[in-house]
Protein backbone atom coordinates (compact mmCIF):
# COMPACT_ATOMS: atom_id res chain seq x y z
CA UNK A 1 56.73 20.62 158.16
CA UNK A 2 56.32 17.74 155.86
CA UNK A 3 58.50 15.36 153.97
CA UNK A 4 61.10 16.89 151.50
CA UNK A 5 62.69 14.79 148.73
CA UNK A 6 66.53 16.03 148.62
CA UNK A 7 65.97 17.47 145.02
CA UNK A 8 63.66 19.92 145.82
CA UNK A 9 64.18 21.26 149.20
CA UNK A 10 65.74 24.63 149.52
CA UNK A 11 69.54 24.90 150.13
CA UNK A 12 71.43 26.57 152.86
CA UNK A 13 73.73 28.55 149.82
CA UNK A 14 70.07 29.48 148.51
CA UNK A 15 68.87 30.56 151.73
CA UNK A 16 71.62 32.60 151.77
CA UNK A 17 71.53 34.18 148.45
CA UNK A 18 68.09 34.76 149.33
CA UNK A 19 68.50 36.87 152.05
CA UNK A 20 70.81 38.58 150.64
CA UNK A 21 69.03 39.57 147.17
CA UNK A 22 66.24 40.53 150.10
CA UNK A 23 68.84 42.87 151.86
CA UNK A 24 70.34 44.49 149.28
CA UNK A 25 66.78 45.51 147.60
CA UNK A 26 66.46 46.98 150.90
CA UNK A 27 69.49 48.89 150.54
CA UNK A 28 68.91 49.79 147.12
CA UNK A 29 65.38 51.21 148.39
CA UNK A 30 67.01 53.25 151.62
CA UNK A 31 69.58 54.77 149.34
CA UNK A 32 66.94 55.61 146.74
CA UNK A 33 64.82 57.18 149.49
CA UNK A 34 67.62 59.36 150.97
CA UNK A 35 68.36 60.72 147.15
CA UNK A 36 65.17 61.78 146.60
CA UNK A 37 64.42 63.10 149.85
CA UNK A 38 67.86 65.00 149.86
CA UNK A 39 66.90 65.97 146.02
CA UNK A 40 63.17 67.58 147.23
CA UNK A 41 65.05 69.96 149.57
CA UNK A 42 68.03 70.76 147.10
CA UNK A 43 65.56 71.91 144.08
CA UNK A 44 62.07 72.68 145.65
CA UNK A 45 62.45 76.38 144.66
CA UNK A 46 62.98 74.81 140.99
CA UNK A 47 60.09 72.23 141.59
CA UNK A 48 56.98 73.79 139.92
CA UNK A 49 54.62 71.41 141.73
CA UNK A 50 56.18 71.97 145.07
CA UNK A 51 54.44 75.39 145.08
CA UNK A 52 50.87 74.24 144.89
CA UNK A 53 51.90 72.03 148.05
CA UNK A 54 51.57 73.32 151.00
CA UNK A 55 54.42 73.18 153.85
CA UNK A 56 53.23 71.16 156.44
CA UNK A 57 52.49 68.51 153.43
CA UNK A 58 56.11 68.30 152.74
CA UNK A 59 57.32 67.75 155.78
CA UNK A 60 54.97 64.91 156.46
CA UNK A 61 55.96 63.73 153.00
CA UNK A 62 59.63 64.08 154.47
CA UNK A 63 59.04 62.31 158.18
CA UNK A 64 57.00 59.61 156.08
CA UNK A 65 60.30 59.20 153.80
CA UNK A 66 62.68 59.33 156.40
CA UNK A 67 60.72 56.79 158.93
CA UNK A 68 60.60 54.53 155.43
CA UNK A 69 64.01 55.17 155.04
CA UNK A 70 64.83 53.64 159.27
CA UNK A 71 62.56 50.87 158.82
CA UNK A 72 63.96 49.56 156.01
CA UNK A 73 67.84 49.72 157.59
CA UNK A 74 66.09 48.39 160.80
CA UNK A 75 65.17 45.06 158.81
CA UNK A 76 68.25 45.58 156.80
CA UNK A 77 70.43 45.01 159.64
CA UNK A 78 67.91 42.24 161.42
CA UNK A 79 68.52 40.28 157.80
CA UNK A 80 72.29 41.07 158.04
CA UNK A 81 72.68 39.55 161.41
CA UNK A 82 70.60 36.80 160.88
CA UNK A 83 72.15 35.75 157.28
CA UNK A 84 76.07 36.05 159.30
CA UNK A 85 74.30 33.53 162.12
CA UNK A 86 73.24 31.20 159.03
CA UNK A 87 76.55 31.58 157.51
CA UNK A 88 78.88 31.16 160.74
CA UNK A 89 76.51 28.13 161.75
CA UNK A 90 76.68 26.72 158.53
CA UNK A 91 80.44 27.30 158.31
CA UNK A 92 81.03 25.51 161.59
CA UNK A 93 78.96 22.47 160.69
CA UNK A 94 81.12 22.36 157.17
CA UNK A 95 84.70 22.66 159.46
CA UNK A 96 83.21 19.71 162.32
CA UNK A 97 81.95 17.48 159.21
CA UNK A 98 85.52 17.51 157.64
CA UNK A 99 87.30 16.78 161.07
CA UNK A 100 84.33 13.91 161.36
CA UNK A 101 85.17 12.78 157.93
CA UNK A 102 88.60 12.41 158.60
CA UNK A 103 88.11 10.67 161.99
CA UNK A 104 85.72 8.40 159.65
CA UNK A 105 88.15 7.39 157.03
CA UNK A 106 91.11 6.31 159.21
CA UNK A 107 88.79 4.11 161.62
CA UNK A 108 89.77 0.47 160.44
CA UNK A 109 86.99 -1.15 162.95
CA UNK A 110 83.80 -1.76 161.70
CA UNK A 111 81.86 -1.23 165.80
CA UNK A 112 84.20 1.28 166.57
CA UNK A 113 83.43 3.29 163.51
CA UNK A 114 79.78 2.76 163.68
CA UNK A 115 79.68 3.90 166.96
CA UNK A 116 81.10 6.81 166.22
CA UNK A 117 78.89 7.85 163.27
CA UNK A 118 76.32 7.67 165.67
CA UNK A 119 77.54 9.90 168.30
CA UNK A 120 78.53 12.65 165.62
CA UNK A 121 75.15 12.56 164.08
CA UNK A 122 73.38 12.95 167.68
CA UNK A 123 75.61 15.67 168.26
CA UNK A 124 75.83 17.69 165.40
CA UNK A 125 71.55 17.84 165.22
CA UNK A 126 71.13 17.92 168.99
CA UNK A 127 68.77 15.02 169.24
CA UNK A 128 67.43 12.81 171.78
CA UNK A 129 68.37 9.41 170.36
CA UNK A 130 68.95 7.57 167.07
CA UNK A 131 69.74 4.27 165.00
CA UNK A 132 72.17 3.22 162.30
CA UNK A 133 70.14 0.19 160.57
CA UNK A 134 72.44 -1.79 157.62
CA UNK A 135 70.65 -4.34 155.22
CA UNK A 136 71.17 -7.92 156.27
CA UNK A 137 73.19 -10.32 154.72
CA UNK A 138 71.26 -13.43 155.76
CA UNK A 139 67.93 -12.00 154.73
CA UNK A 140 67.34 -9.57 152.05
CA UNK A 141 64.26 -8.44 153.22
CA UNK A 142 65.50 -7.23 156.44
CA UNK A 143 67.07 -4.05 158.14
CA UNK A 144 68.98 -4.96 161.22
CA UNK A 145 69.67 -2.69 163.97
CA UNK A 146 73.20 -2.11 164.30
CA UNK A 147 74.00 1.02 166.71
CA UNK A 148 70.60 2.35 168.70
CA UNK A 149 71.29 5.23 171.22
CA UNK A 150 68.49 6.78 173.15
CA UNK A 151 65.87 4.94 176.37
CA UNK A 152 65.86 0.92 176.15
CA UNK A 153 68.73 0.61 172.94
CA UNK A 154 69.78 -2.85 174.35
CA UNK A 155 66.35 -4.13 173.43
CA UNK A 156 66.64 -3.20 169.44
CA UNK A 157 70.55 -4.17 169.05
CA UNK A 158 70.72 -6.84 166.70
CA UNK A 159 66.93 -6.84 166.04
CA UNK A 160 65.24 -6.77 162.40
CA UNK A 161 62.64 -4.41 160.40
CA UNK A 162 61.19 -5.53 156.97
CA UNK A 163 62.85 -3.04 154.26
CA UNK A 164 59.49 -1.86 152.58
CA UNK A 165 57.93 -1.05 156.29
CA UNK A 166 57.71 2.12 158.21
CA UNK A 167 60.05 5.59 157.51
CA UNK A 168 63.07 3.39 157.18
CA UNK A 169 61.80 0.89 155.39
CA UNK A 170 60.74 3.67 152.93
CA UNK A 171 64.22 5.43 152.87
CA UNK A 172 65.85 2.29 152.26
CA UNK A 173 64.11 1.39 148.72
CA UNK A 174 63.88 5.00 147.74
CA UNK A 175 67.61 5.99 148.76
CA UNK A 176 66.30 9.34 149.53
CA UNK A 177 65.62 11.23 152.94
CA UNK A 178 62.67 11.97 155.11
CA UNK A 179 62.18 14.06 157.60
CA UNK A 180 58.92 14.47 159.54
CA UNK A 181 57.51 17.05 162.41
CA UNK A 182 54.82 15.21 163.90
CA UNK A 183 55.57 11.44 163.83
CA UNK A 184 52.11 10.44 164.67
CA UNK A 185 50.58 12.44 162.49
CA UNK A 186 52.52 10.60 159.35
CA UNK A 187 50.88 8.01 157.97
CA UNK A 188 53.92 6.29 156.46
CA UNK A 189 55.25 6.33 160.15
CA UNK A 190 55.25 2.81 162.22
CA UNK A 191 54.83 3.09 165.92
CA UNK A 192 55.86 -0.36 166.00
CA UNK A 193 59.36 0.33 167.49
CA UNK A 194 58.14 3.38 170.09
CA UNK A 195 55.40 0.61 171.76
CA UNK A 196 58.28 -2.28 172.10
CA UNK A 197 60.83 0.54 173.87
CA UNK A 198 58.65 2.63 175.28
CA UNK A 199 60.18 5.74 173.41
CA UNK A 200 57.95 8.38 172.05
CA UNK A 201 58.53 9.60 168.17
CA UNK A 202 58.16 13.32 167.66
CA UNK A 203 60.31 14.70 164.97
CA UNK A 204 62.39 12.72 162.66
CA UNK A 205 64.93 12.54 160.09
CA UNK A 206 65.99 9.43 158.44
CA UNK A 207 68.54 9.54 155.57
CA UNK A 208 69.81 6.45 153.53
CA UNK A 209 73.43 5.34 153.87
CA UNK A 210 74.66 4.56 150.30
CA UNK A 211 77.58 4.59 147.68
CA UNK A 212 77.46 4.23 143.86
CA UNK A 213 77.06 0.92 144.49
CA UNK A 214 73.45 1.65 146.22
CA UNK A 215 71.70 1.39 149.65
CA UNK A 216 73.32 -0.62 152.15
CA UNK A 217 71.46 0.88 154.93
CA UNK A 218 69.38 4.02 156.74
CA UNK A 219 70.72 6.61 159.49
CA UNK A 220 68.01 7.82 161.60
CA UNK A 221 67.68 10.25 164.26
CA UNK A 222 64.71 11.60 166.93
CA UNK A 223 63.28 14.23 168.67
CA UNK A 224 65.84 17.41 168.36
CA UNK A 225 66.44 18.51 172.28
CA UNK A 226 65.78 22.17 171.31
CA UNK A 227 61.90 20.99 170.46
CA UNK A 228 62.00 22.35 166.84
CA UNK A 229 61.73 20.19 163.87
CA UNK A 230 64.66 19.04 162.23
CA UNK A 231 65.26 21.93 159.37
CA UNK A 232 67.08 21.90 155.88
CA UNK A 233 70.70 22.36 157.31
CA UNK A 234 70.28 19.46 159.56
CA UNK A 235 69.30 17.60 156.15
CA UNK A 236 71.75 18.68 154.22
CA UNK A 237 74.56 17.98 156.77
CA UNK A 238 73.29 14.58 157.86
CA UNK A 239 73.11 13.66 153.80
CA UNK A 240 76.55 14.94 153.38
CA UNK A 241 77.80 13.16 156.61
CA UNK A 242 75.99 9.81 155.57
CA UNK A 243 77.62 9.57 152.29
CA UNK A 244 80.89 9.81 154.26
CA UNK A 245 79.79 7.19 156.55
CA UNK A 246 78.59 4.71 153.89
CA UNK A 247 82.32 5.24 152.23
CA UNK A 248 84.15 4.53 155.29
CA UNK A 249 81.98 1.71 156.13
CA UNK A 250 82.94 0.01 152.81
CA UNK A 251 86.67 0.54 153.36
CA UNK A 252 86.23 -0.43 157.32
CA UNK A 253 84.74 -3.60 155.82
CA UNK A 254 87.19 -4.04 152.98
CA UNK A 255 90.00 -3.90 155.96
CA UNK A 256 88.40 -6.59 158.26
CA UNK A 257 88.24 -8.69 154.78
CA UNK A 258 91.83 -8.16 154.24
CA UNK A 259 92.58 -8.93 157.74
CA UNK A 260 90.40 -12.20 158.07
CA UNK A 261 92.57 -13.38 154.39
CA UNK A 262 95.11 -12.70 155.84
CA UNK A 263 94.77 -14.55 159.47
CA UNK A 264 93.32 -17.47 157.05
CA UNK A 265 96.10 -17.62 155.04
CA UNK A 266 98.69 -17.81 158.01
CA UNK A 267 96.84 -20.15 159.47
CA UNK A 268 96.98 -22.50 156.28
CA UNK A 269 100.64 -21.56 156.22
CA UNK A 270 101.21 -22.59 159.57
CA UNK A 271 99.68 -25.84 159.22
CA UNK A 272 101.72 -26.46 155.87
CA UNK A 273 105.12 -25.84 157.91
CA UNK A 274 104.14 -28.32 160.65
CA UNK A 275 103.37 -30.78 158.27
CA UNK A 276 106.08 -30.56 156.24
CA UNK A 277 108.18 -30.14 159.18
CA UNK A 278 106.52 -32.10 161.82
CA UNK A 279 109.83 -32.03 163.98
CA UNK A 280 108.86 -27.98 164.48
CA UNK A 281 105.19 -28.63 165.22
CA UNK A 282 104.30 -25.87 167.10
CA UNK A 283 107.21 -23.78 166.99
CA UNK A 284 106.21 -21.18 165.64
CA UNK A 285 103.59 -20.39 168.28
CA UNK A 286 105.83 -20.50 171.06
CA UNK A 287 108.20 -18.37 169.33
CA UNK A 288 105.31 -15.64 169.09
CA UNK A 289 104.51 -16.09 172.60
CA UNK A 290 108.41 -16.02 173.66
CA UNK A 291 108.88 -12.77 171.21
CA UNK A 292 105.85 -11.55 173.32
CA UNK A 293 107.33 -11.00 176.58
CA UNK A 294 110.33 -8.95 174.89
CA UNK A 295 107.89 -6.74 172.64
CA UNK A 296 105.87 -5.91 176.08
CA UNK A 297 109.48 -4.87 178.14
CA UNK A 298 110.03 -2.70 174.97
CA UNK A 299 106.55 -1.10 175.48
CA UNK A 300 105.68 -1.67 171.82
CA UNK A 301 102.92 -0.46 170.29
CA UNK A 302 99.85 -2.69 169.46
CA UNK A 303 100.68 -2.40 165.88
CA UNK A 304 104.55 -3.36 166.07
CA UNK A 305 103.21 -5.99 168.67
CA UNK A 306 100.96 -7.70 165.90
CA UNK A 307 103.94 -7.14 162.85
CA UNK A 308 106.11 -8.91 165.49
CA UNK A 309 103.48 -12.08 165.87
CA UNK A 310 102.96 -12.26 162.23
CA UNK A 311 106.61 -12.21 161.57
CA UNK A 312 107.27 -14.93 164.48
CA UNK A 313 104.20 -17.04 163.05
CA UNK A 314 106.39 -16.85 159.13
CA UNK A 315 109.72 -16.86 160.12
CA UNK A 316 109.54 -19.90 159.03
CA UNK A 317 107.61 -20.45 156.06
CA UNK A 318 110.64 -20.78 153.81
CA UNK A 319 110.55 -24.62 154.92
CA UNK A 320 107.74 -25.11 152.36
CA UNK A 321 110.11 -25.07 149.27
CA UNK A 322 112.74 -27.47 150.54
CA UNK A 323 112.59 -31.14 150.79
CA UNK A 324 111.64 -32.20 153.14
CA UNK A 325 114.59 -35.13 153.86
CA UNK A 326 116.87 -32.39 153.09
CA UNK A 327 115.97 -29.70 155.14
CA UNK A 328 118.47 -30.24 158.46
CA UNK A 329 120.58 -30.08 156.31
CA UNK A 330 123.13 -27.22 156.33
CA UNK A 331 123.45 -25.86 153.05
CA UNK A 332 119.54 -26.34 152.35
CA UNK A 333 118.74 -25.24 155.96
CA UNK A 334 120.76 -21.48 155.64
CA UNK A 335 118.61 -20.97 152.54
CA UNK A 336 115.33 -20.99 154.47
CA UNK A 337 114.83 -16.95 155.03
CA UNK A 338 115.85 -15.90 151.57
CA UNK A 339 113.40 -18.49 150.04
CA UNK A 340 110.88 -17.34 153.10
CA UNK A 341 111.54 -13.41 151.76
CA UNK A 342 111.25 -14.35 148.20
CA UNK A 343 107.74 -15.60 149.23
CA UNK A 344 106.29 -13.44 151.40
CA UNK A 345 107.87 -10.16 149.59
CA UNK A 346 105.20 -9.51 146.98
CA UNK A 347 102.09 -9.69 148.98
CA UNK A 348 101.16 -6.74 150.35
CA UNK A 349 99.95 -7.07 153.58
CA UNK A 350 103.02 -9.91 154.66
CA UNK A 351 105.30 -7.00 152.70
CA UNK A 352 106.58 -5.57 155.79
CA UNK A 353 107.13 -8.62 157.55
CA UNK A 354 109.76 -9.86 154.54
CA UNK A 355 112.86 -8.13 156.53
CA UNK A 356 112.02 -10.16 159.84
CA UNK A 357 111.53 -13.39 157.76
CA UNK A 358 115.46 -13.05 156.08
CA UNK A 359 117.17 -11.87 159.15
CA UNK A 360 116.04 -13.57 161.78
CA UNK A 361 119.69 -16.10 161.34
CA UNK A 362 121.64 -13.17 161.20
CA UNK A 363 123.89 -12.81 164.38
CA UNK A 364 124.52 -9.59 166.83
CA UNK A 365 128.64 -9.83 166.12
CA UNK A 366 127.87 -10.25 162.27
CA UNK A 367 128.72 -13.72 162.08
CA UNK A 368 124.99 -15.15 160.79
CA UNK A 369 123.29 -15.33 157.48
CA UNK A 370 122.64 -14.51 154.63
CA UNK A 371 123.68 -10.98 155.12
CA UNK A 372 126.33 -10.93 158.03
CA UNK A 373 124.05 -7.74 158.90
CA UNK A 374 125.75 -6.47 162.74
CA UNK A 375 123.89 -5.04 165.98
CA UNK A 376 121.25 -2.92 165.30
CA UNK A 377 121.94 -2.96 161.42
CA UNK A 378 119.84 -6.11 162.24
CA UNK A 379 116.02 -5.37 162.02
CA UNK A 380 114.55 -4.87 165.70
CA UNK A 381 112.34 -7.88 165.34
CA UNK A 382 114.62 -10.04 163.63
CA UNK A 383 116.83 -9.53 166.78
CA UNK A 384 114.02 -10.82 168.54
CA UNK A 385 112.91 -13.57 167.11
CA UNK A 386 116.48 -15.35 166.87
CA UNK A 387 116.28 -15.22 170.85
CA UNK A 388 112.75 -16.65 171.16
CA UNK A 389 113.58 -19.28 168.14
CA UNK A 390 117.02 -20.56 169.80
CA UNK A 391 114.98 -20.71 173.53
CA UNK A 392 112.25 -22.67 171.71
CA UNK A 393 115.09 -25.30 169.73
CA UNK A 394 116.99 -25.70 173.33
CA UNK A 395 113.50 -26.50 175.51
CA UNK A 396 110.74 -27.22 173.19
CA UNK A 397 109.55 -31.12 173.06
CA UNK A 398 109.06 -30.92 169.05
CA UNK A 399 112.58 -30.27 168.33
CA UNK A 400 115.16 -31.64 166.05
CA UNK A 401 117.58 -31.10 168.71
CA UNK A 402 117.97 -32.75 172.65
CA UNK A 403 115.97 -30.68 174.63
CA UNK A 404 117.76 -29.12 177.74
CA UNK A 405 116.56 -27.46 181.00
CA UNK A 406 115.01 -24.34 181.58
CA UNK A 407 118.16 -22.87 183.26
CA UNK A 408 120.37 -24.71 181.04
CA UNK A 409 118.80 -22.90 177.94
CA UNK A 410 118.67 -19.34 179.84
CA UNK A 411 122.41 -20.27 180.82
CA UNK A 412 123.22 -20.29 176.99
CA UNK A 413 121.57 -17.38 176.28
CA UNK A 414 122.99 -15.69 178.91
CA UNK A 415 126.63 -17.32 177.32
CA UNK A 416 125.69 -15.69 174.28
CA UNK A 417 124.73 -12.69 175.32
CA UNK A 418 126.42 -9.96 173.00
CA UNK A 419 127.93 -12.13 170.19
CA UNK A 420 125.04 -14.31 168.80
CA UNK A 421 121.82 -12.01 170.21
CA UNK A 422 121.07 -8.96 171.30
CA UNK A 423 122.02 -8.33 174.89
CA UNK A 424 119.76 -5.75 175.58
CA UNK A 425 116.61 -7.74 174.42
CA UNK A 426 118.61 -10.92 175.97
CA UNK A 427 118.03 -9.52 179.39
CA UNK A 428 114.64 -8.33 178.81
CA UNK A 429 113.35 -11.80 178.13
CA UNK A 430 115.83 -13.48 181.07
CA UNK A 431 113.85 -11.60 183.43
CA UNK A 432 110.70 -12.32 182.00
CA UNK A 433 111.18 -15.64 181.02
CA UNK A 434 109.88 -18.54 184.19
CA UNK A 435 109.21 -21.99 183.96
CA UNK A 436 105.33 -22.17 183.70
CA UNK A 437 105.65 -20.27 180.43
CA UNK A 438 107.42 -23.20 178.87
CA UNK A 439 104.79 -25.69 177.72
């Protein structure tokens, strides 16, 4: 089999339709058969030409008619069986490509994700080994491996192939898909790849991976394990599964985006607090790390664990919009989280962070500010933070207080245990809390 475009090759709902135009002519042809033969033996004494035949010719005329008749419901039901095998193997490729597609679109991790549209493609077409190849951003003219599964796929990881060269090459600039029986035997196909791993080509389809927004790279898989070439279905549901692919790719990469603004942005926010209040330098750090060790007794999960660093990193950031000569003072110091909220609020990805930022004064017996919120009215992490932010004021050498011990500043929690923090999460970080973490 030769190279199909994706416009003209035939369609699995065609093959079916097909097959099923085929079987019910045969149908049609049986039930004809059986009329007329029942017909000849209901009227043959009213048939005048019946009596220049003579007996034995109408019964050979019958067997003949009758054996028509079995052959044709013999294929009938070999077409029947073989259009419900098309249809339940098409149907179960359909119900795995939407439980892929979903798995797809809520990976956030561009490796992770890549990976994975690898393994699904391998396993959904049964073949020996494959590729995912995206176009690279430092040179336009090449296609760099990013995911290789099969014998030696170390050795191509991270390597390049020009765009106009070989199958891929081809798929690329076109944006359609190829698929080829005999490698070797292709003239458009490039051994180059097969003599540097040592892998041989047989059958292949390559598809491109692209949006509305065009080609951003080719998926391409190898040698089906069953021997046969790779057919129309495995097309079709390799296209379909690509486009899904290239999608989630985009919004995998639109995440990692957000998520490198948004580190960059803390970090510029972080640096703006320490300089405009170098008596803190640091502090917010240290408060993450403190916050830490009570996140990890509370078994958190990675994604409460990071809201509760970013929170710890901003608790502060309210700082920015006071003056600076005024700040320790107490009327302009209490207004810190509200103007830190007020900040923080409207951007989305620091949005759920904004509670954490205006609580984290308020006391456990309701006696902080600005809200005189009580116990666990008080959000979790808030709670949380004013423990690690009050250990950090009593030991931490950039503080606008006099530093104490270690002991001496557990002692004080300890004191206030109940009425100013948590005691739950007080004890948690008491008995995680040693000496060597204070630096």
């Amino acid at each position: 089999m030769d190279t199909k475009s994706r416009t003209n090759r035939v369609s699995v709902v065609a093959e079916i339709k097909q097959k099923t135009r085929l079987l019910n002519s045969i149908v049609g042809f049986i039930i004809t058969t059986l009329l007329i033969l029942v017909a000849g033996y209901q009227f043959k004494d009213v048939l005048s030409f019946t009596e220049y035949l003579p007996e034995i010719s109408i019964t050979i005329t019958v067997v003949i008619v009758f054996f028509l008749s079995l052959l044709g419901l013999y294929i009938a039901i070999k077409i029947s069986r073989k259009t419900v095998r098309i249809i339940k193997d098409y149907s179960g490729r359909l119900e795995r490509i939407l439980e892929i597609t979903s798995d797809l679109r809520n990976e956030v991790h561009s490796d992770v994700l890549l990976n994975k549209i690898m393994d699904y493609a391998l396993s959904i077409t049964r073949s020996e080994a494959g590729s995912i190849l995206l176009a690279d951003k430092d040179n336009e003219d090449k296609l760099t491996f990013k995911v290789v599964s099969g014998e030696k796929a170390s050795d191509l990881i991270g390597t390049s192939v020009e765009k106009g060269k070989g199958i891929t090459g081809l798929v690329y600039e076109t944006g359609e898909p190829i698929r080829i029986h005999d490698a070797y035997k292709n003239k458009r196909f490039n051994p180059e790849i097969d003599e540097r791993t040592g892998f041989k080509t047989y059958s292949l389809l390559c598809v491109p991976l692209k949006t509305k927004r065009g080609v951003m790279g080719v998926l391409e898989l190898l040698n089906k394990k069953d021997g046969h070439p790779y057919r129309d279905r495995d097309e079709e549901i390799i296209v379909y599964l690509a486009e899904q692919a290239a999608i989630s790719i985009i919004s995998a990469k639109f995440v990692e985006d957000q998520r490198n603004y948004e580190i960059h942005l803390t970090e510029i926010l972080l640096e703006a607090i320490d300089f405009q209040v170098p008596e803190k330098k640091g502090h917010a750090r240290r408060v993450a790390k403190y916050s830490n060790m009570i996140a990890k007794g509370l078994n958190m999960t990675e994604e409460e664990q990071k809201r509760l660093y970013f929170a710890c990193l901003l608790h502060d950031v309210g700082f920015l919009k006071l003056k600076a000569d005024e700040i320790f003072r107490k009327e302009e110091f209490q207004k810190h989280p509200v103007i830190g909220y007020e900040m923080i609020k409207q951007i989305n990805f620091y949005a759920d962070i904004a509670p954490v930022v205006l609580h984290h004064h308020e006391r456990y017996d309701g006696y902080g500010y600005p809200s005189q919120l009580k116990g666990e009215d008080i959000p979790l992490e808030a709670r949380i933070v004013a423990i690690a932010e009050a250990f950090d004021s009593m030991v931490g050498e950039n503080t606008y207080r006099v530093p104490v011990s270690f002991n001496e500043a557990k002692e004080e929690l300890q004191r206030h245990s109940g009425s100013q923090f948590d005691p739950e999460l007080t004890e948690i970080f008491l008995e995680n809390i040693a000496p060597e973490h204070v630096k």
